[in-house]
Protein backbone atom coordinates (compact mmCIF):
# COMPACT_ATOMS: atom_id res chain seq x y z
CA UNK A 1 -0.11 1.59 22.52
CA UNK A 2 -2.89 -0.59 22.05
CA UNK A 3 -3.54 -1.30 26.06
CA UNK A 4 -5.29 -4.56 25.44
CA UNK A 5 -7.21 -3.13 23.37
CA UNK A 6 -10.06 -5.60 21.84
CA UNK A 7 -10.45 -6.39 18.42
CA UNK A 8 -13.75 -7.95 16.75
CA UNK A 9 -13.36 -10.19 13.73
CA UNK A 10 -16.45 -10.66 11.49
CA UNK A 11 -15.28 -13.33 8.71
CA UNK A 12 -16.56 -16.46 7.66
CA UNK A 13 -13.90 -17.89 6.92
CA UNK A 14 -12.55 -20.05 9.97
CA UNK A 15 -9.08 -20.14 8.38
CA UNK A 16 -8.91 -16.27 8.46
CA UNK A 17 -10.24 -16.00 11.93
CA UNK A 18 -7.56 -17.83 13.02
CA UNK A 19 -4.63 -16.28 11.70
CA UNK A 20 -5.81 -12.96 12.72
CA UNK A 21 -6.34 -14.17 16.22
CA UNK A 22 -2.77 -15.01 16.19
CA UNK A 23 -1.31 -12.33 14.76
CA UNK A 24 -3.56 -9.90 17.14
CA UNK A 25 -2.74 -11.90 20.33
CA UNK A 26 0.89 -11.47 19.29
CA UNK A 27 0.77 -8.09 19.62
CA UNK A 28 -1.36 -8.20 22.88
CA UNK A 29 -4.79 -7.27 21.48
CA UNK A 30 -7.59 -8.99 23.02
CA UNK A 31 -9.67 -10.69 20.17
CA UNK A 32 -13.31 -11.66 19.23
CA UNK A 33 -14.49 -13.44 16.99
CA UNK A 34 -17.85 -13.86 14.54
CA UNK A 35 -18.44 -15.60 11.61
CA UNK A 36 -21.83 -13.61 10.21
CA UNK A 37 -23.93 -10.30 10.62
CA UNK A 38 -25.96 -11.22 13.42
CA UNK A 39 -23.77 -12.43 15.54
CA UNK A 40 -21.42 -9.80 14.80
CA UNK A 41 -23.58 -7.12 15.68
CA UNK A 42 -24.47 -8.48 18.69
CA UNK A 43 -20.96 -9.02 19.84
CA UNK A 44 -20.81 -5.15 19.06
CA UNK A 45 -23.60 -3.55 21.25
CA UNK A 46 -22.58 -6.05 23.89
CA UNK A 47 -18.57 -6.15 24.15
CA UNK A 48 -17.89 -2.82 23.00
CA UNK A 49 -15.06 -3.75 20.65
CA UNK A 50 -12.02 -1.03 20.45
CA UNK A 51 -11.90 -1.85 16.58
CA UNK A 52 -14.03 -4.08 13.79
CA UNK A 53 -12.13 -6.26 11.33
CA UNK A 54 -14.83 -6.73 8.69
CA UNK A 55 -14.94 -8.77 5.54
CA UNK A 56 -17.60 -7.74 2.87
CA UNK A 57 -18.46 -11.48 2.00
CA UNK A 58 -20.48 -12.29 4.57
CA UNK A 59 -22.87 -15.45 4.09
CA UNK A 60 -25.79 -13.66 5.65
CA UNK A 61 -25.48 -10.17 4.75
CA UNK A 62 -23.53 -8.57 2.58
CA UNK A 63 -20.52 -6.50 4.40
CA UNK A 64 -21.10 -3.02 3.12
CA UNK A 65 -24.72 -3.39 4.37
CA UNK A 66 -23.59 -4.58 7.60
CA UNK A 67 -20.89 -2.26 7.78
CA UNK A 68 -24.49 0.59 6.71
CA UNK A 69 -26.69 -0.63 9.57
CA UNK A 70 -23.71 -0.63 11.84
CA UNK A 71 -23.09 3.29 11.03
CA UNK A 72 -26.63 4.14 12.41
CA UNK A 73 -26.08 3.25 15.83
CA UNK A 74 -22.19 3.17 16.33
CA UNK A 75 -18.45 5.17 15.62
CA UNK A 76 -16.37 2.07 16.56
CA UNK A 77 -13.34 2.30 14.11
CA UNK A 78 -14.16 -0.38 11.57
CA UNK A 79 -10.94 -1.87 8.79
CA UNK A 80 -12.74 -3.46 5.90
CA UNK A 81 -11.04 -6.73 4.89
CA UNK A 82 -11.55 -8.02 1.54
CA UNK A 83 -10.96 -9.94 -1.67
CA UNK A 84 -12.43 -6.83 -3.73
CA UNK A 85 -9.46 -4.53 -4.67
CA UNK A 86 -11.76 -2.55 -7.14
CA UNK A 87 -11.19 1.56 -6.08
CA UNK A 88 -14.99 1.99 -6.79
CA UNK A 89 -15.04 -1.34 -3.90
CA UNK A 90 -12.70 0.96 -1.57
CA UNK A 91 -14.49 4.16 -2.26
CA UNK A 92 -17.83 2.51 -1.49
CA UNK A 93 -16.66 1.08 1.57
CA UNK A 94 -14.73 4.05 2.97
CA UNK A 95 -18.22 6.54 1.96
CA UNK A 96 -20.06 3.93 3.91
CA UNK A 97 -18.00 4.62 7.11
CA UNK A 98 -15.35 2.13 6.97
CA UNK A 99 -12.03 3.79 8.66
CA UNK A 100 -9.70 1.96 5.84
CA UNK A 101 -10.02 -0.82 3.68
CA UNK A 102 -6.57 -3.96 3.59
CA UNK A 103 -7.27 -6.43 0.49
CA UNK A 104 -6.67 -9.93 0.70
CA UNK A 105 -4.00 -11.69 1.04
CA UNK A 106 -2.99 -8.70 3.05
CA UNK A 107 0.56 -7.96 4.96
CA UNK A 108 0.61 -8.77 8.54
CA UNK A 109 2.77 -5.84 8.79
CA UNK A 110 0.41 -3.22 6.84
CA UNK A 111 -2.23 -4.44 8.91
CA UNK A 112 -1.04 -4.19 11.86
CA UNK A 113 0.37 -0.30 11.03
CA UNK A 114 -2.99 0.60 9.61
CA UNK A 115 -4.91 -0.75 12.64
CA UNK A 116 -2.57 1.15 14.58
CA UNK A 117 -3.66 4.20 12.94
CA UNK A 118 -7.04 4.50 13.25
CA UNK A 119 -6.95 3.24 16.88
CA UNK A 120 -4.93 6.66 17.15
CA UNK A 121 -7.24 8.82 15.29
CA UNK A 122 -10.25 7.33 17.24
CA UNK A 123 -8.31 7.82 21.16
CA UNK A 124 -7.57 11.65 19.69
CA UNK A 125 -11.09 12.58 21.12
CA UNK A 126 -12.10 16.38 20.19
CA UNK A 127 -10.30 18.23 18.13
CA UNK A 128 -6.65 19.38 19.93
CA UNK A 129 -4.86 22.60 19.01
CA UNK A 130 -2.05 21.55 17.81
CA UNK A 131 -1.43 19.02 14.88
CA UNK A 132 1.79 17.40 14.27
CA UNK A 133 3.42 14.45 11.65
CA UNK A 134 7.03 14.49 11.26
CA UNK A 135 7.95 17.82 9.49
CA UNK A 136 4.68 19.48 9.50
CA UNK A 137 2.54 21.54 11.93
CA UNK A 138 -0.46 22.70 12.04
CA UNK A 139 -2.17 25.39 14.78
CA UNK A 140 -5.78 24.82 14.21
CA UNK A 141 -6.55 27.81 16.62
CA UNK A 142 -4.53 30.40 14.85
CA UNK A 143 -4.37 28.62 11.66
CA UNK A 144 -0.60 28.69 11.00
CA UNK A 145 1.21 26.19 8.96
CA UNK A 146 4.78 25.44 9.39
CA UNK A 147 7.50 22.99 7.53
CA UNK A 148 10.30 22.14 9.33
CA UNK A 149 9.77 25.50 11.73
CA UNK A 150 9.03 27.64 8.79
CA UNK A 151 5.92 29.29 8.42
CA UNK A 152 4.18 28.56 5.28
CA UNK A 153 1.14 30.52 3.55
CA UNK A 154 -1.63 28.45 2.68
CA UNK A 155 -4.76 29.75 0.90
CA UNK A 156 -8.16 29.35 2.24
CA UNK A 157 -8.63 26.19 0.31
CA UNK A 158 -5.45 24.62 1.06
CA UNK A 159 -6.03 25.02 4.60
CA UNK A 160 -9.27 23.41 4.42
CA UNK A 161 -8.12 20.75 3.10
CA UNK A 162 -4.93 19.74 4.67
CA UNK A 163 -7.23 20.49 8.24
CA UNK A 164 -9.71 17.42 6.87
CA UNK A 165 -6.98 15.32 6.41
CA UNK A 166 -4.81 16.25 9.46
CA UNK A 167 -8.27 15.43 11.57
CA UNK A 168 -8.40 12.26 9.48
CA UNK A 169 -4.63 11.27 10.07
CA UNK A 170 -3.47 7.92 9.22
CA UNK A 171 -7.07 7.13 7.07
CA UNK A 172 -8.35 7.82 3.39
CA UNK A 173 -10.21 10.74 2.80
CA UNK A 174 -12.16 9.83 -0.19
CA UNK A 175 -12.13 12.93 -3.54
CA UNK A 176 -15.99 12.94 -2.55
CA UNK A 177 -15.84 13.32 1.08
CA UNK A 178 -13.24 15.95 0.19
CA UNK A 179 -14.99 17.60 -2.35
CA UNK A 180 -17.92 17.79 -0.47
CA UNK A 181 -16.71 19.20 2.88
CA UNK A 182 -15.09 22.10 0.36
CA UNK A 183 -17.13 23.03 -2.10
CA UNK A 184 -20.36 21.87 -1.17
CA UNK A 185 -22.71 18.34 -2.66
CA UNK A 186 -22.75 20.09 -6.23
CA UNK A 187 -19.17 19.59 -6.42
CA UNK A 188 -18.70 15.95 -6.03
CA UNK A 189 -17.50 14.95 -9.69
CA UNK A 190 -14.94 17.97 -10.08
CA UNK A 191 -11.98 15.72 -9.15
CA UNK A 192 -9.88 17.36 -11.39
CA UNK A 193 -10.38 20.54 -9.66
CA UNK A 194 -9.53 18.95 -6.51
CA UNK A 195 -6.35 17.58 -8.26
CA UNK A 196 -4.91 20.77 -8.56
CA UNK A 197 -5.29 21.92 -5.75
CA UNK A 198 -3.74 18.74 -3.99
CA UNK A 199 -0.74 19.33 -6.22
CA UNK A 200 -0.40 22.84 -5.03
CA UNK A 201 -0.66 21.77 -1.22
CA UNK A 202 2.07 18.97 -1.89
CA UNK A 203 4.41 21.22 -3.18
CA UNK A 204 3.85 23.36 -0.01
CA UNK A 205 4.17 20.82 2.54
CA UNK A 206 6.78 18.24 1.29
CA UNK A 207 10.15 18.42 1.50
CA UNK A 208 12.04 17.12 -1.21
CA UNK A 209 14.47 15.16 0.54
CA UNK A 210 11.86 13.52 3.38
CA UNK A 211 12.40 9.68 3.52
CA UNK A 212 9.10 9.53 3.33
CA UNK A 213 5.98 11.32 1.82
CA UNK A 214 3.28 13.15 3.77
CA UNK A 215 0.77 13.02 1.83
CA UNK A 216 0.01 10.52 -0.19
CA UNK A 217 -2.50 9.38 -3.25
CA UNK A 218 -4.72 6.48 -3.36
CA UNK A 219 -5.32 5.77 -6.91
CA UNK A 220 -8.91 6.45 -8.03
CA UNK A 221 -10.14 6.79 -4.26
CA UNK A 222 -8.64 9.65 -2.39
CA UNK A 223 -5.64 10.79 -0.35
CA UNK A 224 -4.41 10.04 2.79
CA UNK A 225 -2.00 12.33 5.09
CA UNK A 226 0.32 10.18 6.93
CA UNK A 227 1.97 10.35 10.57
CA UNK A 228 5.62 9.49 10.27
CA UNK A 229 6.64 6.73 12.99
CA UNK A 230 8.83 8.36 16.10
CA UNK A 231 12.28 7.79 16.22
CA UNK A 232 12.26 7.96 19.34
C-alpha cells in the first residue's frame, strides 16, 4: 500500500538507523536518514518525506521540541520512537502532534502495522461519507451508526466521540484532545467523566464475540479506534 513511499529517520544512534533502513527497504519503503535536528529538518522541507520516524533523544535538540517547531510549518505524519515509556512521555508527545508513539526495543511487526496506519489516515484526505472498520459503520452525512447492519442509537455525545476517533483511525486520541473537542478547554481534567461515557459507547459498538476489539484503551493516555485488517 505504501507505493514507495519514503520514510525519514531522525536518530542518533547509527545502530538504529540501520536496522530500520532494513526493515523499511524490506517492505519497499524508500528511506532517509538523519542523525540530529538540523539536518533533519532540512531533509524535511527539502525531500518531502511520506512519514517521520523520530526519536526524542536527540544530541542537538531535544525531540519533542523538534517534533514542536516541526508542527508550525508541516502535517507530515510523524511516529515518535523512544526509550521513554512514561504515559505522561506518550501524552506529551501525541499533544505535541506526534501521530503515535513505539517504545524501544520496539516490534518490527507493531511498527510496521502502526506505520501502516497513519500512512492510511494521512492518504484519507477530507473527510469521506462513509466510515468503515470491520463490524462498524458510520454515515457521517446522516449520522447513522450501524453494528453488523444494525442500526444503533447513539447520543449526541457518543457520536461525537466515536466521529473523533473514526477521523483519527488507527492513532491515539489523547483524554485531553478528547475532552477538549467535547466539552470545551474547561473540561480537560474530567477524565472520569469521559470514562463513562467511553464505557457506554463500548458497550454499543462491540460485539462480544469479535476476535478482536474496536476500540481500545491506552492506559493513562487515551483511546484508540482500530481498523480490523481485510480478509480479503
Amino acid at each position: 500500500m505504501n507505493e514507495k513511499a519514503t520514510v525519514l529517520v531522525i536518530d542518533d544512534e547509527p545502530q538504529i538507523r540501520k536496522l530500520l533502513r532494513v526493515l523499511l527497504e524490506q517492505e519497499q519503503y524508500r528511506t532517509l536518514e538523519s542523525e540530529g535536528r538540523r539536518h533533519g529538518l532540512s531533509e524535511v522541507a527539502l525531500r518531502r518525506p511520506d512519514v517521520v520516524l523520530l526519536d526524542l533523544g536527540l544530541p542537538d535538540m531535544n525531540g519533542m521540541a523538534v517534533l514542536e517547531r516541526l508542527r508550525q510549518w508541516s502535517q507530515v505524519p510523524v511516529l515518535v520512537l523512544s526509550v521513554r515509556d512514561g504515559p505522561e512521555d506518550k501524552v506529551a508527545a501525541l499533544d505535541a502532534g506526534a501521530d503515535d508513539y513505539v517504545t524501544k526495543p520496539f516490534e518490527a511487526t507493531e511498527l510496521l502495522a502502526r506505520l501502516r496506519a497513519i500512512q492510511r489516515r494521512a492518504s484519507g484526505g477530507a473527510e469521506a461519507a462513509l466510515f468503515e472498520a470491520g463490524h462498524l459503520a458510520i454515515d457521517f452525512n446522516s449520522h447513522v451508526v450501524t453494528v453488523a447492519g444494525r442500526e444503533i442509537k447513539l447520543t449526541a455525545t457518543e457520536y461525537a466521540l466515536l466521529k473523533i476517533l473514526a477521523l483519527n483511525a488507527g492513532k491515539v486520541v489523547t483524554q485531553k484532545q478528547l475532552l477538549r473537542a467535547v466539552w470545551g478547554p474547561n473540561a480537560e481534567e474530567q477524565s472520569q467523566y469521559l470514562r463513562v461515557y467511553m464505557m457506554h459507547l463500548r458497550k454499543k459498538i462491540e460485539i462480544p464475540d469479535a476476535p478482536a476489539r474496536l476500540l481500545t484503551t491506552e492506559s493513562g493516555i487515551g483511546y484508540r479506534l482500530v481498523i480490523p485488517p481485510s480478509n480479503s
